[in-house]
PDB file of N, CA and C in Angstrom:
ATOM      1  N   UNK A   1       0.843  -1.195   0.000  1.00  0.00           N
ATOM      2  CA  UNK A   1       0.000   0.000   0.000  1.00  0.00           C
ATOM      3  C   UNK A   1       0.882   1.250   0.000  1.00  0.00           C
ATOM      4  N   UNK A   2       0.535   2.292  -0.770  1.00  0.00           N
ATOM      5  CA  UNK A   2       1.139   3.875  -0.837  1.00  0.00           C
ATOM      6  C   UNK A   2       0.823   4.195   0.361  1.00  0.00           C
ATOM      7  N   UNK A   3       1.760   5.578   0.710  1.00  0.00           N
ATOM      8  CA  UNK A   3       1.836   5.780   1.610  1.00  0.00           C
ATOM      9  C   UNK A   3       0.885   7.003   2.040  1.00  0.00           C
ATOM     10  N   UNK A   4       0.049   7.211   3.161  1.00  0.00           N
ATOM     11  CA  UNK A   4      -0.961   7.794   2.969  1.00  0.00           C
ATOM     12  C   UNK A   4      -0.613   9.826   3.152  1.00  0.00           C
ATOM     13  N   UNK A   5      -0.727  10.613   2.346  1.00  0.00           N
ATOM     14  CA  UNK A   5      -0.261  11.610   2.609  1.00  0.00           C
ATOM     15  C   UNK A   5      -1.762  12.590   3.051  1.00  0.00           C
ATOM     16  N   UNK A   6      -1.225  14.104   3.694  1.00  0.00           N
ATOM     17  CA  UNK A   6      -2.637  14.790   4.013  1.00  0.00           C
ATOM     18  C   UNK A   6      -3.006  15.434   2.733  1.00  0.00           C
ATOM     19  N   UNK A   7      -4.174  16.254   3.504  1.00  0.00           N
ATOM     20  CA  UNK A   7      -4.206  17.317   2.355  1.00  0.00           C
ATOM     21  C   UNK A   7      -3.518  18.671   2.110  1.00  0.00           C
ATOM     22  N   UNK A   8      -3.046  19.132   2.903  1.00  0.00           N
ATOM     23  CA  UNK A   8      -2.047  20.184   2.981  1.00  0.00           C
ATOM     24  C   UNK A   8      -0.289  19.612   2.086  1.00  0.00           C
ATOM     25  N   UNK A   9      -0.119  17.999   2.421  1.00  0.00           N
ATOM     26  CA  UNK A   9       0.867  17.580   1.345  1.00  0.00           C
ATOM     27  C   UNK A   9       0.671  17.832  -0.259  1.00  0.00           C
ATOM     28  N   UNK A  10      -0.485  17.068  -0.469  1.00  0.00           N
ATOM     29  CA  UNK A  10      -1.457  17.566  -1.797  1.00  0.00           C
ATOM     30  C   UNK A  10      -1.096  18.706  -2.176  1.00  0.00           C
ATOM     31  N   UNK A  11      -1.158  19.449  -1.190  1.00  0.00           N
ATOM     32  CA  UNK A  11      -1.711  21.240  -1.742  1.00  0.00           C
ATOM     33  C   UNK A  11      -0.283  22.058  -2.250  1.00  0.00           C
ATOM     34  N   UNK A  12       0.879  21.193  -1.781  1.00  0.00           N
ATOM     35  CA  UNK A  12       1.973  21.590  -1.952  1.00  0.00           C
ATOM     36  C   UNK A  12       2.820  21.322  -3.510  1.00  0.00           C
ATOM     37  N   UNK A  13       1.989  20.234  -4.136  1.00  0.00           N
ATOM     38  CA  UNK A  13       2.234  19.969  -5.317  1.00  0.00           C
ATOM     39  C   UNK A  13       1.573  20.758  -6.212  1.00  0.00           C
ATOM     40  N   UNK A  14       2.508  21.347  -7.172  1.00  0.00           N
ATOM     41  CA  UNK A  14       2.061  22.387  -7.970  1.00  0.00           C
ATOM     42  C   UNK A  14       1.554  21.618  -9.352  1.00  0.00           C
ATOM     43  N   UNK A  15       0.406  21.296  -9.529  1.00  0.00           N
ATOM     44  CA  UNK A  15      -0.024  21.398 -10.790  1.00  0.00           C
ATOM     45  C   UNK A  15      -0.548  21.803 -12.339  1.00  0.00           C
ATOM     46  N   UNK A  16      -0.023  22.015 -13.111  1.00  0.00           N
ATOM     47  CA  UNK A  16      -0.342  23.484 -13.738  1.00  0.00           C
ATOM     48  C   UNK A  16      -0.734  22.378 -15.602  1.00  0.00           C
ATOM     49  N   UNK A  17      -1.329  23.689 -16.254  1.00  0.00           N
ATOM     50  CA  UNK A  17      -1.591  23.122 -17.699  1.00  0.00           C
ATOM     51  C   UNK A  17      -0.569  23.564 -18.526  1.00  0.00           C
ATOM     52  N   UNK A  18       0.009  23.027 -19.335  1.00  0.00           N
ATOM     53  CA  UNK A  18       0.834  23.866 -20.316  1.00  0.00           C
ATOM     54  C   UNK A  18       0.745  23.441 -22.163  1.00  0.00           C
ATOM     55  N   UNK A  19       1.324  24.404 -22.888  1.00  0.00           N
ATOM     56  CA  UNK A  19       1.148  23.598 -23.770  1.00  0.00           C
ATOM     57  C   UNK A  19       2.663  23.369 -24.545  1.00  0.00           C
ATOM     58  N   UNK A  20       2.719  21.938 -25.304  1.00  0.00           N
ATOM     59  CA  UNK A  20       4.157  21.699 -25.557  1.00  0.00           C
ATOM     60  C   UNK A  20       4.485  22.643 -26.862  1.00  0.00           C
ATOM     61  N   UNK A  21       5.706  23.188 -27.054  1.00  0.00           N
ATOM     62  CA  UNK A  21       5.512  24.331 -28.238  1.00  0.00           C
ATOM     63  C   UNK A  21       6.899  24.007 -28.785  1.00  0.00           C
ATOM     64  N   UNK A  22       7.641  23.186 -28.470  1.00  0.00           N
ATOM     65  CA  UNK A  22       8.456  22.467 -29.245  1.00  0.00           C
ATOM     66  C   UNK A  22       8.699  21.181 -28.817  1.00  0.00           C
ATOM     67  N   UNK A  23       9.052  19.827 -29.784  1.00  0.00           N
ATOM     68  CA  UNK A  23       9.701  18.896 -29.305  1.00  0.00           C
ATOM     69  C   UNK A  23      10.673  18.246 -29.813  1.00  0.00           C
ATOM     70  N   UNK A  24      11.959  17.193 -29.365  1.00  0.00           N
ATOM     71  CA  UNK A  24      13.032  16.855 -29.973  1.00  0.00           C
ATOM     72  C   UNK A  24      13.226  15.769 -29.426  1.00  0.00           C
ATOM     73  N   UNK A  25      13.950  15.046 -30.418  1.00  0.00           N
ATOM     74  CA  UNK A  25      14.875  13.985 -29.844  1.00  0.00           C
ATOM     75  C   UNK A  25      16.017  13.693 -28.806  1.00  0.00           C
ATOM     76  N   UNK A  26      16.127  12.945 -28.125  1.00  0.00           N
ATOM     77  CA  UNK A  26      16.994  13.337 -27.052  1.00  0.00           C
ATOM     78  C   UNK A  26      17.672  11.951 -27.219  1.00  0.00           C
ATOM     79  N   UNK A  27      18.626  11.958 -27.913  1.00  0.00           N
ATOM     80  CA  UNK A  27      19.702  10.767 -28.417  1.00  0.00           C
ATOM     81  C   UNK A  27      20.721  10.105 -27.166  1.00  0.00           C
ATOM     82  N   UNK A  28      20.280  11.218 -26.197  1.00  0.00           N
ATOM     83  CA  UNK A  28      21.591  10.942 -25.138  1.00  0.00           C
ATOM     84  C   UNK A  28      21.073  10.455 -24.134  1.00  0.00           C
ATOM     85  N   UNK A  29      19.843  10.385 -24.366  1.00  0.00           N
ATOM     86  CA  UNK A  29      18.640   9.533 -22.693  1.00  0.00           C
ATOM     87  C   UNK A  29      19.140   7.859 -22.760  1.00  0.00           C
ATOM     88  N   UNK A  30      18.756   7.710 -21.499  1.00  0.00           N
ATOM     89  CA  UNK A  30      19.462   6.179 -21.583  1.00  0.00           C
ATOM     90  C   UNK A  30      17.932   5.270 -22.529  1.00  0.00           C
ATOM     91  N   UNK A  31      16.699   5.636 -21.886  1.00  0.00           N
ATOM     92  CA  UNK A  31      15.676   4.929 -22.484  1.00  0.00           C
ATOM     93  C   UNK A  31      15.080   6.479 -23.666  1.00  0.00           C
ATOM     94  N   UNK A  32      14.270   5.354 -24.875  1.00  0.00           N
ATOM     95  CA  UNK A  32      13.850   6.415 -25.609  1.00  0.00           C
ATOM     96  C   UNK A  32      13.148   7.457 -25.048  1.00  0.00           C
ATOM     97  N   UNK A  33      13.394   8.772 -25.765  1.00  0.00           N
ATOM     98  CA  UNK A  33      12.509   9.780 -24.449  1.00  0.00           C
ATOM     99  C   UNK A  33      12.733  11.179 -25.667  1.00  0.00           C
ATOM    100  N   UNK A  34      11.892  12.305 -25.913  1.00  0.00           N
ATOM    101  CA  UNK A  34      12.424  13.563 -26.032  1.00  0.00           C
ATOM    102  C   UNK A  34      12.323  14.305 -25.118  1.00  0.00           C
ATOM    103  N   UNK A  35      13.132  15.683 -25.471  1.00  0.00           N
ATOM    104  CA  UNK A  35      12.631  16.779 -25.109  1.00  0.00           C
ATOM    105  C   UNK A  35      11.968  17.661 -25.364  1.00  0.00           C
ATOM    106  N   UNK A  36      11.579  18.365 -24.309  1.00  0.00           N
ATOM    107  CA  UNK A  36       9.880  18.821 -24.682  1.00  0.00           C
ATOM    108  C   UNK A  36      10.077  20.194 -24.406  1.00  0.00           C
ATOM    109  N   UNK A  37       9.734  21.355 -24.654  1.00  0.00           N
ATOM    110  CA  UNK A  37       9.037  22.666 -24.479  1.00  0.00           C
ATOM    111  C   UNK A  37       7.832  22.544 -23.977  1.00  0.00           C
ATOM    112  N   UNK A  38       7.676  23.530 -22.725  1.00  0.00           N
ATOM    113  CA  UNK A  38       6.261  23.847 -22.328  1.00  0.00           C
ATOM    114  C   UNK A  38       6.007  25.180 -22.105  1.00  0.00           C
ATOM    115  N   UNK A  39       5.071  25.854 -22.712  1.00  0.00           N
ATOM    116  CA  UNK A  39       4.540  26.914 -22.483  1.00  0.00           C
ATOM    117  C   UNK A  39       3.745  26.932 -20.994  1.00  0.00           C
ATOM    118  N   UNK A  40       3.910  27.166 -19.894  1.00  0.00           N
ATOM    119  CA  UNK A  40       3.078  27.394 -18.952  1.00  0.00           C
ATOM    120  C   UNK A  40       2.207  28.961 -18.698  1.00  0.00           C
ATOM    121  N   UNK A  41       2.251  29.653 -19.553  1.00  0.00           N
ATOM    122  CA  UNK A  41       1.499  31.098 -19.517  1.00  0.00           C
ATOM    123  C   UNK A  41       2.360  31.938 -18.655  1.00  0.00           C
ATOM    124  N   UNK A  42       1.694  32.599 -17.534  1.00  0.00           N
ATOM    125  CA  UNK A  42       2.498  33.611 -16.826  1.00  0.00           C
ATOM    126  C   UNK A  42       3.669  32.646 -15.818  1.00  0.00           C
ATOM    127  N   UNK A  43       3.835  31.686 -15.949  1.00  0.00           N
ATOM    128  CA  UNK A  43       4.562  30.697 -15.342  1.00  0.00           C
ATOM    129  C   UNK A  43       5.926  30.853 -15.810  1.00  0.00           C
ATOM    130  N   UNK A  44       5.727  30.719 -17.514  1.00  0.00           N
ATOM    131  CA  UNK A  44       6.645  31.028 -18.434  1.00  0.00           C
ATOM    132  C   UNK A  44       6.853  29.699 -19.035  1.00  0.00           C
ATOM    133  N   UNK A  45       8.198  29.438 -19.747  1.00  0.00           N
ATOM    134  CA  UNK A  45       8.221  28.133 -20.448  1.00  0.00           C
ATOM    135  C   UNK A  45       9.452  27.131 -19.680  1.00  0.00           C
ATOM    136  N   UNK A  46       9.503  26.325 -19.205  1.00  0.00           N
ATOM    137  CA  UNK A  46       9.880  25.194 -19.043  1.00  0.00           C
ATOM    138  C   UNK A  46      10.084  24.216 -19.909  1.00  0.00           C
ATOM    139  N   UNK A  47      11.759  23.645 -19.932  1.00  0.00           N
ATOM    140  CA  UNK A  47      11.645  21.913 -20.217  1.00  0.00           C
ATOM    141  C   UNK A  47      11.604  20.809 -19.583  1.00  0.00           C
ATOM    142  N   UNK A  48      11.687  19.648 -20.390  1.00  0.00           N
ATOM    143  CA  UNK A  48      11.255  18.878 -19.324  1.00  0.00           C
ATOM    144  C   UNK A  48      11.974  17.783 -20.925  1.00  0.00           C
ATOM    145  N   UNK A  49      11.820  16.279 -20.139  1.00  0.00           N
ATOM    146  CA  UNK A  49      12.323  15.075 -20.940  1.00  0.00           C
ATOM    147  C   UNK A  49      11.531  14.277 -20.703  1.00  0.00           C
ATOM    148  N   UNK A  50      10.833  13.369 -21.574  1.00  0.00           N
ATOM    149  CA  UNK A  50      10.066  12.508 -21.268  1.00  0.00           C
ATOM    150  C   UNK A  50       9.927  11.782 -22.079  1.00  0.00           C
ATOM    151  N   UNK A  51       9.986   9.974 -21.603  1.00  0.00           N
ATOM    152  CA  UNK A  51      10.023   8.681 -22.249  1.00  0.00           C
ATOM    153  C   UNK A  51       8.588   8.310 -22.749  1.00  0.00           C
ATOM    154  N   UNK A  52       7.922   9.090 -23.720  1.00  0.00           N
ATOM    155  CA  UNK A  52       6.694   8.668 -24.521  1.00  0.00           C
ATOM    156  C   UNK A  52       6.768   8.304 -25.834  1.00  0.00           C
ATOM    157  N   UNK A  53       8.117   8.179 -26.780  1.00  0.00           N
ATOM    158  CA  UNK A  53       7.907   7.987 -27.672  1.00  0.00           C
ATOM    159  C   UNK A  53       7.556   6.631 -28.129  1.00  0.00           C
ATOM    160  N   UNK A  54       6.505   5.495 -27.533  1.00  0.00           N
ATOM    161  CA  UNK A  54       5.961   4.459 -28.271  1.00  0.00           C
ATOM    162  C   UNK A  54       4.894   5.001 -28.634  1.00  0.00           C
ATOM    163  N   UNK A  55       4.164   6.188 -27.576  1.00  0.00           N
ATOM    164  CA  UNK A  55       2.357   6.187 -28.335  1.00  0.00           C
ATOM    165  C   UNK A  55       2.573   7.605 -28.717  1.00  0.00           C
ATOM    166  N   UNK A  56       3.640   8.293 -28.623  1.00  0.00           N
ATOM    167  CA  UNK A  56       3.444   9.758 -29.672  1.00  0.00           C
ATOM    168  C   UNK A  56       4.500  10.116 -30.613  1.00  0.00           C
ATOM    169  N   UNK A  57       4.361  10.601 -31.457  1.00  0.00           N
ATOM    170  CA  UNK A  57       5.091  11.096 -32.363  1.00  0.00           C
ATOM    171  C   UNK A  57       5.182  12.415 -31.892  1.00  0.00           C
ATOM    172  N   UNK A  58       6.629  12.968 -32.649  1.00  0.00           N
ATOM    173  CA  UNK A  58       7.036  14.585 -32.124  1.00  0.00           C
ATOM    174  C   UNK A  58       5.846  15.461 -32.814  1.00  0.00           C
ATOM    175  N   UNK A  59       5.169  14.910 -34.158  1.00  0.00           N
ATOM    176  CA  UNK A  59       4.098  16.006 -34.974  1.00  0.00           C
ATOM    177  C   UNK A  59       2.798  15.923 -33.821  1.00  0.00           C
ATOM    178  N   UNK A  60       2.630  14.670 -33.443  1.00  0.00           N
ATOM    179  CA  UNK A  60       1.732  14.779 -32.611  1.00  0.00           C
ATOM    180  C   UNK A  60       1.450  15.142 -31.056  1.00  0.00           C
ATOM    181  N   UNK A  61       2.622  15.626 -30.408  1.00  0.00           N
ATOM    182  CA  UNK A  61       2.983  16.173 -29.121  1.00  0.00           C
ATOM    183  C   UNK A  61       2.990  18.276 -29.566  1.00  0.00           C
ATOM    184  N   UNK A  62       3.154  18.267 -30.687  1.00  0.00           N
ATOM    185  CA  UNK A  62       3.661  19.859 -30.732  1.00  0.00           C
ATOM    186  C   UNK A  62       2.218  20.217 -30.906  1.00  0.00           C
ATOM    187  N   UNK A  63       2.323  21.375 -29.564  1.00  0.00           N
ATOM    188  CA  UNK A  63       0.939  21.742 -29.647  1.00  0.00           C
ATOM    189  C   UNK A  63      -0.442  21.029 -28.735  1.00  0.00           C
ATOM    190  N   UNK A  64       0.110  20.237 -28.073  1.00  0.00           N
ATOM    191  CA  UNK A  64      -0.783  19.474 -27.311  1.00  0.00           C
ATOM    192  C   UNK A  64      -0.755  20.080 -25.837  1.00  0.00           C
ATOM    193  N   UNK A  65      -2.210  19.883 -25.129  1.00  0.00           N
ATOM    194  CA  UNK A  65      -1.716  20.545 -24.119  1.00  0.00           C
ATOM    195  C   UNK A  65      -1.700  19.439 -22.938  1.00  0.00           C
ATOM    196  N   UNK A  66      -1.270  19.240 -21.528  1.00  0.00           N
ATOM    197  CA  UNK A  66      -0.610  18.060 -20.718  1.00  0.00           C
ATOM    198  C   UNK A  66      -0.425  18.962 -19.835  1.00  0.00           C
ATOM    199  N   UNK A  67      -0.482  18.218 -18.551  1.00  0.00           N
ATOM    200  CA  UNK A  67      -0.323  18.354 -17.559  1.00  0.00           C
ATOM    201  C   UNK A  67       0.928  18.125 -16.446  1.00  0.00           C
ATOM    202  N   UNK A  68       1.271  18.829 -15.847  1.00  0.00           N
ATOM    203  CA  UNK A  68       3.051  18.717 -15.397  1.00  0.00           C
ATOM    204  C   UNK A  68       2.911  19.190 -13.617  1.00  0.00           C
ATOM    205  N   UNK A  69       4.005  18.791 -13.013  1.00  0.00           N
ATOM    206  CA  UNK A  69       4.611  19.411 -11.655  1.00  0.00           C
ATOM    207  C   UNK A  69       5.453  20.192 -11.735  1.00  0.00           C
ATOM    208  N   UNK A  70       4.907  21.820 -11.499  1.00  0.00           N
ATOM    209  CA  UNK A  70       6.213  22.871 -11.901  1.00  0.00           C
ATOM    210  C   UNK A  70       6.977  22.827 -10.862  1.00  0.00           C
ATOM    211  N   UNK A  71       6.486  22.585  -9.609  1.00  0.00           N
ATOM    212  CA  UNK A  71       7.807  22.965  -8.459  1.00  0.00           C
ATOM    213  C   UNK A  71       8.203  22.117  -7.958  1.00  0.00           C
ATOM    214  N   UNK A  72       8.867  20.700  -8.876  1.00  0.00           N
ATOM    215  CA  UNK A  72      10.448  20.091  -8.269  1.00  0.00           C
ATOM    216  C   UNK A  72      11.318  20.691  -8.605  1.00  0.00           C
ATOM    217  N   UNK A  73      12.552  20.357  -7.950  1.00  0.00           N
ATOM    218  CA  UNK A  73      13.739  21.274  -8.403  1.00  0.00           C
ATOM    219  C   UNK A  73      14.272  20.634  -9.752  1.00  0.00           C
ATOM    220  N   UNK A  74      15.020  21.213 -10.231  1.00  0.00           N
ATOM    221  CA  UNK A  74      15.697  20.885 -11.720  1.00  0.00           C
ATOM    222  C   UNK A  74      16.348  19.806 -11.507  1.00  0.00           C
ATOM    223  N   UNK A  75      16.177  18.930 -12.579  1.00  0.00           N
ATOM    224  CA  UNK A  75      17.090  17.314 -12.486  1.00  0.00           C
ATOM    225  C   UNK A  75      17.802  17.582 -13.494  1.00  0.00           C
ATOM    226  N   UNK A  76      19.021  16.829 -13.317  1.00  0.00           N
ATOM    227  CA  UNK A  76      19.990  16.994 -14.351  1.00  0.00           C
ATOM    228  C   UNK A  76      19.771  15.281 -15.046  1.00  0.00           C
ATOM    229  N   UNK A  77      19.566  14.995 -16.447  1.00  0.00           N
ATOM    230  CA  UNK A  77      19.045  13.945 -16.968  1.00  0.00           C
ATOM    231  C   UNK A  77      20.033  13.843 -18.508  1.00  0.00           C
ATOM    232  N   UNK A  78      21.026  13.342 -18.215  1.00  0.00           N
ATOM    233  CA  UNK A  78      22.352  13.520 -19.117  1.00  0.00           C
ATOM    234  C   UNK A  78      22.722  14.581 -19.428  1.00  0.00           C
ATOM    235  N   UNK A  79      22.284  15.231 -20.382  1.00  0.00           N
ATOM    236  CA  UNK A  79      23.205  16.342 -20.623  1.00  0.00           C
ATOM    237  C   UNK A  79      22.324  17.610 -21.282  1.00  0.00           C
ATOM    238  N   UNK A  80      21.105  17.278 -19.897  1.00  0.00           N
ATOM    239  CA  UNK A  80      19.936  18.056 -20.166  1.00  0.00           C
ATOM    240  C   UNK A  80      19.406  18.128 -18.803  1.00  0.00           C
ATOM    241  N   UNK A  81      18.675  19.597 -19.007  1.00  0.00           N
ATOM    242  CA  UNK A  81      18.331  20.124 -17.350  1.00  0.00           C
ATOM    243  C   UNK A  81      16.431  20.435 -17.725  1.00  0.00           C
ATOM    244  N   UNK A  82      16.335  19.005 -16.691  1.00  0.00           N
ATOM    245  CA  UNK A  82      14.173  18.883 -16.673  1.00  0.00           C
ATOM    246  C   UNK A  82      14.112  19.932 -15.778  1.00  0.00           C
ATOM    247  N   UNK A  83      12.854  20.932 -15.392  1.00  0.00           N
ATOM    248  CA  UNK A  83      12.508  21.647 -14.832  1.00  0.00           C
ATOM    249  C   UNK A  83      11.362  21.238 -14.549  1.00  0.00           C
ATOM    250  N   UNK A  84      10.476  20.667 -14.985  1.00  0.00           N
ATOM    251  CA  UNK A  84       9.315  20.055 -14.667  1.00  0.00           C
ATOM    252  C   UNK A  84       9.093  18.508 -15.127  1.00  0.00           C
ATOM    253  N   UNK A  85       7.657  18.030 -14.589  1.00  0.00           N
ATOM    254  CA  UNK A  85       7.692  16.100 -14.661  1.00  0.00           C
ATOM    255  C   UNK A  85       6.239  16.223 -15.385  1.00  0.00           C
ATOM    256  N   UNK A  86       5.937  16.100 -16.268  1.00  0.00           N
ATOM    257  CA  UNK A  86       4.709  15.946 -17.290  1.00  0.00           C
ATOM    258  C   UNK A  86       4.101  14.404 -16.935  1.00  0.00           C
ATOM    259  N   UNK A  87       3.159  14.215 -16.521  1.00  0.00           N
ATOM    260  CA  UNK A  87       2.040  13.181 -15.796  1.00  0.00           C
ATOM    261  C   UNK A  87       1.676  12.431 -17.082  1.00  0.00           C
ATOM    262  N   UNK A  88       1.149  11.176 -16.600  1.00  0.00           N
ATOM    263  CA  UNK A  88       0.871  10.322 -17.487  1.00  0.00           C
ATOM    264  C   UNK A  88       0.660   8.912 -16.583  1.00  0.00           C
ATOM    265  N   UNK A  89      -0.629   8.344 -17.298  1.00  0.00           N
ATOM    266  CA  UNK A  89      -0.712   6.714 -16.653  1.00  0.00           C
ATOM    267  C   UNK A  89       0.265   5.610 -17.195  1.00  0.00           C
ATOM    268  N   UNK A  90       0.830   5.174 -16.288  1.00  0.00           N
ATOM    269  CA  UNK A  90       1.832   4.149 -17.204  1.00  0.00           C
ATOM    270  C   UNK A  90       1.500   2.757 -17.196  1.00  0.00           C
ATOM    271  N   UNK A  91       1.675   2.436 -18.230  1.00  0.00           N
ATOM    272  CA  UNK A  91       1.152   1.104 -18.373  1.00  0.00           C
ATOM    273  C   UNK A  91       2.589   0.035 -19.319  1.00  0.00           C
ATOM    274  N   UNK A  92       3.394  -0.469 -18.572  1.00  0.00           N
ATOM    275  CA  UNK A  92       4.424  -1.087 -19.786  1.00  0.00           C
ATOM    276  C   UNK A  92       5.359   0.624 -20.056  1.00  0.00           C
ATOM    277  N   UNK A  93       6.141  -0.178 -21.217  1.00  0.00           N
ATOM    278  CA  UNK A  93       6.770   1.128 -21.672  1.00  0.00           C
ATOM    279  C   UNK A  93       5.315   2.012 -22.533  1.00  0.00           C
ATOM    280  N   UNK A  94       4.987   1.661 -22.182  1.00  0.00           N
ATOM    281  CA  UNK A  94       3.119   3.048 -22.602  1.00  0.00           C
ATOM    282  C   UNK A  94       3.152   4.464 -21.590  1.00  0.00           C
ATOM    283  N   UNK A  95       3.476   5.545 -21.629  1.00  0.00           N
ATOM    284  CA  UNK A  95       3.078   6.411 -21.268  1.00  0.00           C
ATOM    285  C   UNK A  95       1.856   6.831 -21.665  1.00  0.00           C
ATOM    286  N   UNK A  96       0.586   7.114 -21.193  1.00  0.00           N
ATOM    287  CA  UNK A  96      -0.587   8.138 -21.637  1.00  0.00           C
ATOM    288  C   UNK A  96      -0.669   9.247 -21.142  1.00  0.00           C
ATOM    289  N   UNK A  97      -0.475  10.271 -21.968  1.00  0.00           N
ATOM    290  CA  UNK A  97      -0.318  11.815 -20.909  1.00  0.00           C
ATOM    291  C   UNK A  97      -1.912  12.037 -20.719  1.00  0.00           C
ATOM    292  N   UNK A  98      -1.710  12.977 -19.340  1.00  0.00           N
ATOM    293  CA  UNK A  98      -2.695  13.539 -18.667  1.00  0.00           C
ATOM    294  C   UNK A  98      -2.908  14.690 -19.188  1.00  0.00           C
ATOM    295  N   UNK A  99      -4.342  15.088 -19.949  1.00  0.00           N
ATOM    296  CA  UNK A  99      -4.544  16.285 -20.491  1.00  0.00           C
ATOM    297  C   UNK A  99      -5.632  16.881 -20.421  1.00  0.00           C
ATOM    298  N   UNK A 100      -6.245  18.105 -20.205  1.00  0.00           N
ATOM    299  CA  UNK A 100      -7.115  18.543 -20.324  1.00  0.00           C
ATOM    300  C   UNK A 100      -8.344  18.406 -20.932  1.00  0.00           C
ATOM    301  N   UNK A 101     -10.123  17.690 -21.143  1.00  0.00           N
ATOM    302  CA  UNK A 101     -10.586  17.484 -22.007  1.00  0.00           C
ATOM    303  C   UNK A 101     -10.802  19.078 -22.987  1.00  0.00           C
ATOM    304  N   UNK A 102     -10.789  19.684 -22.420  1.00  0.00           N
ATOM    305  CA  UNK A 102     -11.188  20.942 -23.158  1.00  0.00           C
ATOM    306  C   UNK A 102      -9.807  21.995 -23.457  1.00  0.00           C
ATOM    307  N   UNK A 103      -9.325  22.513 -24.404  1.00  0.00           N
ATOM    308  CA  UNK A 103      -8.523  23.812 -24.328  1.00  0.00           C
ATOM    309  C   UNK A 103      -8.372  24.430 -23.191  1.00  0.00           C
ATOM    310  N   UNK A 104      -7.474  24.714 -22.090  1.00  0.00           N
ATOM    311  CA  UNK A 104      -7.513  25.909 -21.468  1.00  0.00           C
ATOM    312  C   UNK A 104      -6.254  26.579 -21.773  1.00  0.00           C
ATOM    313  N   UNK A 105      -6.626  27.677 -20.658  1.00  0.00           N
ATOM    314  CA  UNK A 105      -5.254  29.051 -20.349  1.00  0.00           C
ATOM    315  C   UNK A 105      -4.153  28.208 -20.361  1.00  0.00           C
ATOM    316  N   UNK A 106      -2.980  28.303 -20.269  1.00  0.00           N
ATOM    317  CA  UNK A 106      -1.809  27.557 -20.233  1.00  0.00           C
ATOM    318  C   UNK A 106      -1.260  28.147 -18.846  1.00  0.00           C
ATOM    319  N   UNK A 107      -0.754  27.208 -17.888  1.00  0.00           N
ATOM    320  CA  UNK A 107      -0.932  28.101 -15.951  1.00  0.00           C
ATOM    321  C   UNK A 107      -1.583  27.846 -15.709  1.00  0.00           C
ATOM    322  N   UNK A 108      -2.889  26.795 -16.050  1.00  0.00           N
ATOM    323  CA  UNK A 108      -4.388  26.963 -15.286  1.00  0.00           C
ATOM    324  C   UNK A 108      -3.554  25.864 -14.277  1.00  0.00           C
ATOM    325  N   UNK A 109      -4.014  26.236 -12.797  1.00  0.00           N
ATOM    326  CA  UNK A 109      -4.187  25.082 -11.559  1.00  0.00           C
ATOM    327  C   UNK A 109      -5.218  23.960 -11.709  1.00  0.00           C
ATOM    328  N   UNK A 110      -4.054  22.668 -11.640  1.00  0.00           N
ATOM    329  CA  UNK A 110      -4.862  21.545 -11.154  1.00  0.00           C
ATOM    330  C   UNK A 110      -5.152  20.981  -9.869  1.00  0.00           C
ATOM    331  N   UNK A 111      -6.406  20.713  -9.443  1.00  0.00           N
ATOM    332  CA  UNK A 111      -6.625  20.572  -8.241  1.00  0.00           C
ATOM    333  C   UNK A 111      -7.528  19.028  -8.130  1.00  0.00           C
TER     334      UNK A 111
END
């Protein structure tokens, strides 16, 4: 069993919408993975690296909008600096990102 956290832990995780506005290959990750651009609105833009390339293509990530944790600190991930962790159900090497059903603001809080 996970470990049971409050709600004030919750509240401390920053969840925000963004949208991806560039993406690339990242040749130097140990597992397949790119890198990503995120527009977060007044947040600003963030990268981030992430191992989805079995169910997306880079045409089909640019421009999508997904859901992320802006306030961990920066990981250093070879010879690239994540600033944020973009959510997704994992299933196998399957990532499914977590996304908005509707368009929003880019910065909108998830709660």
């Amino acid at each position: 069993m996970n470990d049971i956290i409050t709600f004030e832990d919750f509240t401390k995780v920053d969840l925000r919408v963004g949208t991806i506005i560039e993406v690339n290959d990242f040749p130097k990750a140990r597992k397949p993975a790119y890198q990503l651009t995120i527009d977060f609105g007044d947040l600003g833009v963030k990268k981030t690296s992430a191992q989805i390339t079995t169910l997306y293509t880079k045409e089909v990530l640019l421009h999508k909008q997904i859901v992320a944790v802006v306030n961990f600190p920066k990981k250093q991930i070879a010879n690239f600096m994540s600033e944020c962790l973009v959510l997704g159900a994992v299933n196998g090497k399957d990532v499914i990102l977590l996304n908005p059903e509707h368009k929003v603001k880019n910065g909108m809080v998830v709660s």
